[in-house]
Protein backbone atom coordinates (compact mmCIF):
# COMPACT_ATOMS: atom_id res chain seq x y z
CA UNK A 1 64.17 30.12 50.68
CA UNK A 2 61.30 32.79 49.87
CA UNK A 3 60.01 35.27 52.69
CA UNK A 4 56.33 36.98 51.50
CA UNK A 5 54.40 39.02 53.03
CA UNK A 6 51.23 36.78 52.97
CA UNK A 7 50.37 33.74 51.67
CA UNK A 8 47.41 32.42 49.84
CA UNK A 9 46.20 28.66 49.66
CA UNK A 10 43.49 27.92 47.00
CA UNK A 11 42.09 24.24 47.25
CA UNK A 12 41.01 24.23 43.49
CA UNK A 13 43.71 22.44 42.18
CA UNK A 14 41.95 19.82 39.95
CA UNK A 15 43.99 16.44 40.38
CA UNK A 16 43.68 16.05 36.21
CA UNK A 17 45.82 18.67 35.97
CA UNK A 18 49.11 16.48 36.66
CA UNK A 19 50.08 18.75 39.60
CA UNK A 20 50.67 17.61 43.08
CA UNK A 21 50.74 21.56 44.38
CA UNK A 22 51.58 24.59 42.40
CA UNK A 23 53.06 27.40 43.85
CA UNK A 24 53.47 30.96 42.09
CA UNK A 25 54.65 34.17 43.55
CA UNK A 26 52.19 36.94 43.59
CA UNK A 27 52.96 40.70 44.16
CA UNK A 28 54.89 40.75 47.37
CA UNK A 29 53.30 37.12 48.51
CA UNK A 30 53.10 33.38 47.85
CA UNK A 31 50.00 31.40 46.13
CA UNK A 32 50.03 27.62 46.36
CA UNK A 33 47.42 25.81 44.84
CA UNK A 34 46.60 22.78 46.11
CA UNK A 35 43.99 19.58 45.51
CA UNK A 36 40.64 20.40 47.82
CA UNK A 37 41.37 16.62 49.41
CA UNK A 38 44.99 18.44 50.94
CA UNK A 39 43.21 21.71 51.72
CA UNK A 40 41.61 20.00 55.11
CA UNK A 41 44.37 18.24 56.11
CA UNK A 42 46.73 21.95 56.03
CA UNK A 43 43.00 23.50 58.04
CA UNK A 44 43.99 21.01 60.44
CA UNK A 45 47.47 21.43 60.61
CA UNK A 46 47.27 25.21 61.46
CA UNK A 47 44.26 25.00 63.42
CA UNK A 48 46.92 22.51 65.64
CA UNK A 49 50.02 24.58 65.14
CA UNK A 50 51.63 22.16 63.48
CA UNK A 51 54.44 22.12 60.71
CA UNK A 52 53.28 21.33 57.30
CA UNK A 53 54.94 20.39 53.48
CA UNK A 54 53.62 20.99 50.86
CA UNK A 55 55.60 19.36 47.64
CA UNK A 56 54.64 21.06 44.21
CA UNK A 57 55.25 19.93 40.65
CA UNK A 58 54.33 17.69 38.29
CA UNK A 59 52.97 14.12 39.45
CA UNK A 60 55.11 12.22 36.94
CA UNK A 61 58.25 14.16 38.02
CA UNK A 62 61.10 11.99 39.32
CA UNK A 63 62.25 14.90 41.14
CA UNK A 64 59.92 17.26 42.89
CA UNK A 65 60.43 20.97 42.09
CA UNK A 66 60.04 22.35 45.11
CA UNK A 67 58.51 22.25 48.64
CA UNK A 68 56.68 24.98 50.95
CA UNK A 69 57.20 23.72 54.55
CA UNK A 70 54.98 25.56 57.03
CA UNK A 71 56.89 25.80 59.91
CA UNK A 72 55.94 27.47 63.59
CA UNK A 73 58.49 29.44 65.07
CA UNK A 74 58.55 30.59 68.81
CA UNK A 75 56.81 34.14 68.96
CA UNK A 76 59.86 37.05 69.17
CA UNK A 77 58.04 39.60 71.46
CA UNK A 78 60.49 41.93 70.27
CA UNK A 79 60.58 42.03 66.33
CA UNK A 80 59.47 45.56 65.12
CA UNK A 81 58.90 46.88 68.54
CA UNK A 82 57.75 50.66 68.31
């Protein structure tokens, strides 16, 4: 489990590459790069509020490396109050 401070999702992942996603982390934050065809389906997954995976590594891979799941939480009014 990774917390980040922000999150970036680039839909240039080219599917000759051999990736299904790719995630990296970056400074403080996570990048996952996905394929542009999985880009609109997470744009309509937030825009509904709705949880989300994303699995990452190699196509071929018996195994997948990892997964980011998206999740939505309910909102704590009181985290970092003042």
């Amino acid at each position: 489990v990774t917390g980040a401070s922000f999150f970036v999702f680039s839909g240039a992942l080219k599917s000759s590459s051999g990736y299904l996603a790719k995630s990296s982390i970056v400074e403080d934050g996570v990048m996952v790069q996905i394929a542009a065809e999985n880009m609109d389906t997470l744009r309509q997954a937030l825009r509904e509020m709705k949880d989300f995976t994303i699995t990452c590594g190699k196509v071929d891979a018996e195994d997948p490396q990892e997964h980011v799941h998206i999740q939505w939480v309910e909102d704590d009014k009181n985290f970092n109050k003042g």
